[in-house]
Protein backbone atom coordinates (compact mmCIF):
# COMPACT_ATOMS: atom_id res chain seq x y z
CA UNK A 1 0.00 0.00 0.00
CA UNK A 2 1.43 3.48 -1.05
CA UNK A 3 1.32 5.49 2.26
CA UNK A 4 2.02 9.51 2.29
CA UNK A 5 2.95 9.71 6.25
CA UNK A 6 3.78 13.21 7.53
CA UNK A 7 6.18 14.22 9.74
CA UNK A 8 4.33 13.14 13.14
CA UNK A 9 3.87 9.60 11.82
CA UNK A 10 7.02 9.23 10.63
CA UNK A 11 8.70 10.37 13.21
CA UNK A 12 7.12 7.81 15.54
CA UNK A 13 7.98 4.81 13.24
CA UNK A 14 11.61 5.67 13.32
CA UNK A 15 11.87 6.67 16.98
CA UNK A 16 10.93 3.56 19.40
CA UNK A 17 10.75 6.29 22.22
CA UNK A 18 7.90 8.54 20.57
CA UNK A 19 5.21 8.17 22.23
CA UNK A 20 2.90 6.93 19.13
CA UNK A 21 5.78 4.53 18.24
CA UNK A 22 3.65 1.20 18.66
CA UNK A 23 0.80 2.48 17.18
CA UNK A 24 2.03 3.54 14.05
CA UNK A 25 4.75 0.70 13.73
CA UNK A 26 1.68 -2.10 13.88
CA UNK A 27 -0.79 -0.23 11.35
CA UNK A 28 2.25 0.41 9.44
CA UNK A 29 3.31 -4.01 9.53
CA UNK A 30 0.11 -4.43 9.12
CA UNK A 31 -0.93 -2.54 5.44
CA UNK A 32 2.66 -3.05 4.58
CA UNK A 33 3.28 0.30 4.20
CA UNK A 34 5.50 1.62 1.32
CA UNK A 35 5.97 5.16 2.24
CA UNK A 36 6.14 8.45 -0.94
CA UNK A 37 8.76 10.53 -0.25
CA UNK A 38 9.17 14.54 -1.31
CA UNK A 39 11.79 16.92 -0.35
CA UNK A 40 9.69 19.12 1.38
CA UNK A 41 8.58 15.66 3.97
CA UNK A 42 12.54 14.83 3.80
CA UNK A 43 13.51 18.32 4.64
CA UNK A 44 11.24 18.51 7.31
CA UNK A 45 11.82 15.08 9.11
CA UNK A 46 15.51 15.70 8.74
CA UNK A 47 15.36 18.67 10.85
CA UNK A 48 12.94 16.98 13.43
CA UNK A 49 15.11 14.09 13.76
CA UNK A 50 18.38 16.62 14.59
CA UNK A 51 16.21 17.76 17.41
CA UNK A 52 15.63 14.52 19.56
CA UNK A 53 17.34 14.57 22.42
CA UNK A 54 15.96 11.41 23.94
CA UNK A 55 18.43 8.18 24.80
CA UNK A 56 17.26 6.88 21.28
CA UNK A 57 17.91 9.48 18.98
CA UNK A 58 20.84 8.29 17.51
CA UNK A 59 18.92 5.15 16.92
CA UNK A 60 16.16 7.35 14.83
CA UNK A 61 18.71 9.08 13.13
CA UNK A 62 20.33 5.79 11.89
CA UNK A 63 16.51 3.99 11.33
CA UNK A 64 16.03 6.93 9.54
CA UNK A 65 19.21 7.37 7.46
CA UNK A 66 19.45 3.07 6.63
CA UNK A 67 15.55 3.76 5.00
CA UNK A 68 17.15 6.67 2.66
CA UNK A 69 20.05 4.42 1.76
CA UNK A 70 18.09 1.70 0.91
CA UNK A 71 15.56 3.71 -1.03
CA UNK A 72 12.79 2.22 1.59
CA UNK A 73 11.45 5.92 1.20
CA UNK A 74 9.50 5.72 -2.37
CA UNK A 75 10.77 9.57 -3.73
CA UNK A 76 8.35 10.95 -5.99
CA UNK A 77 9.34 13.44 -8.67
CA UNK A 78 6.90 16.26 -8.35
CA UNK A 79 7.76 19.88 -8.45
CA UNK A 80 7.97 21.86 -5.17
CA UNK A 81 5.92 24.90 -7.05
CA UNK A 82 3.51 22.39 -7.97
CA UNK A 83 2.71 21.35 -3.78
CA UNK A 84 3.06 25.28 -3.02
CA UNK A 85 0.35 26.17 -5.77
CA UNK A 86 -2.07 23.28 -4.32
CA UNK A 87 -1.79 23.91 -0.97
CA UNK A 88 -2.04 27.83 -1.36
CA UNK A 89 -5.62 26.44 -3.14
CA UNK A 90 -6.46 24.01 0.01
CA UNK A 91 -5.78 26.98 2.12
CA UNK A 92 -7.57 29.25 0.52
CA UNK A 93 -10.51 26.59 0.77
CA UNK A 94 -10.32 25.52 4.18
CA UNK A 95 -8.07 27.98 6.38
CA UNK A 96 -11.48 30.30 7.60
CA UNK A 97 -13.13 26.60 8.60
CA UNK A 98 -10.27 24.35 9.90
CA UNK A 99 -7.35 24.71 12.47
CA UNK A 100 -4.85 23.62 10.03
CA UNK A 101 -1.17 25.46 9.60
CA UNK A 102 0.67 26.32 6.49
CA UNK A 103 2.67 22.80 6.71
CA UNK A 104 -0.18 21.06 7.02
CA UNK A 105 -1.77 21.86 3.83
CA UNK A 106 1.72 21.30 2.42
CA UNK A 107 1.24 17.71 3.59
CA UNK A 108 -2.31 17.02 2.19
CA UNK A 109 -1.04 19.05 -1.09
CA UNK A 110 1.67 16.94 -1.49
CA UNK A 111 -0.41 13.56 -0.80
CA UNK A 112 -2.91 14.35 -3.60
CA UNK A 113 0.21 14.68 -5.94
CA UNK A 114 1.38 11.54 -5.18
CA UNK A 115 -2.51 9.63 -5.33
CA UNK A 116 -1.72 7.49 -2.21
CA UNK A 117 -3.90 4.89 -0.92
CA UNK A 118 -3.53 6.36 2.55
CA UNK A 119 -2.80 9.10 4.33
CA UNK A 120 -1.36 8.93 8.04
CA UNK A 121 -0.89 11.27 10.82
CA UNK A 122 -0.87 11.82 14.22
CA UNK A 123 -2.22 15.65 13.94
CA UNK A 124 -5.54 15.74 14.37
CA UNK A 125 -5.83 19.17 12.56
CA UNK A 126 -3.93 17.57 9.58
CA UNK A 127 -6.34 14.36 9.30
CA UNK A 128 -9.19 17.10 9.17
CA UNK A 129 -7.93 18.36 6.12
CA UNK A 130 -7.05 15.76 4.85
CA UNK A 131 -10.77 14.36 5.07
CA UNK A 132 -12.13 17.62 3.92
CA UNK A 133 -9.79 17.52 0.67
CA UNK A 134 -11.29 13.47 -0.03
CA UNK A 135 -7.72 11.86 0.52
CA UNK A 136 -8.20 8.67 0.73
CA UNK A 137 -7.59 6.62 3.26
CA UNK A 138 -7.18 8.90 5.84
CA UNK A 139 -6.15 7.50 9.66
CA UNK A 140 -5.54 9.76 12.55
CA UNK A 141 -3.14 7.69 15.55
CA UNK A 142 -5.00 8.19 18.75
């Protein structure tokens, strides 16, 4: 299953400590996720990752860095513009009506360019979007 995870999911599959780790590492086993990759999601998780400060953040780092190498991460070739143009449109749509940031309809932008079947995060402002734009496939981690 093709699987556009933002940063909050992602972040818990490759950090044990997280505190969504075992939530999102068994939905993830269990659709056999293949996860789309951007630079904007890379960019962003990068930087996230750098922050950790927990006993296991070298381990997410390296999780992290081994899924790059391998090409685990599926990189799609879209055009940065392209995600900036959509989710200007999504915002202008749904900013008045939903609690959504700017990154957030980056992330839903970005998942309609890639058509996954499924959209995962652990924001519940994000999943709202995401529902409101018809992704399919959308699951919030509770």
């Amino acid at each position: 299953m093709k699987v556009y995870a933002d940063t909050s999911a992602l972040i818990a599959w490759f950090h044990p400590a997280d505190e969504m780790a075992r939530v999102v590492t068994d939905w993830c086993q269990e659709q056999s996720a293949e996860f789309l990759w951007n630079p904007l999601l890379r960019l962003e998780l990068r930087h996230h990752l750098r922050k950790l400060s927990s006993g296991y953040a070298a381990l997410a780092w390296q999780a992290y860095r081994a899924s790059e190498t391998s090409r685990k991460l599926k990189m799609e070739s879209h055009r940065l513009p392209d995600i900036f143009e959509r989710s200007d449109e999504l915002s202008a749509r749904y900013a008045q009506t939903h609690r959504a940031g700017t990154w957030d309809f980056a992330h839903v932008a970005a998942a309609q360019r890639t058509r996954a079947d499924a959209f995962v995060t652990c924001d519940a402002a994000q999943a709202e979007v995401a529902r409101a734009a018809r992704l399919p496939g959308v699951h919030l981690f509770r």
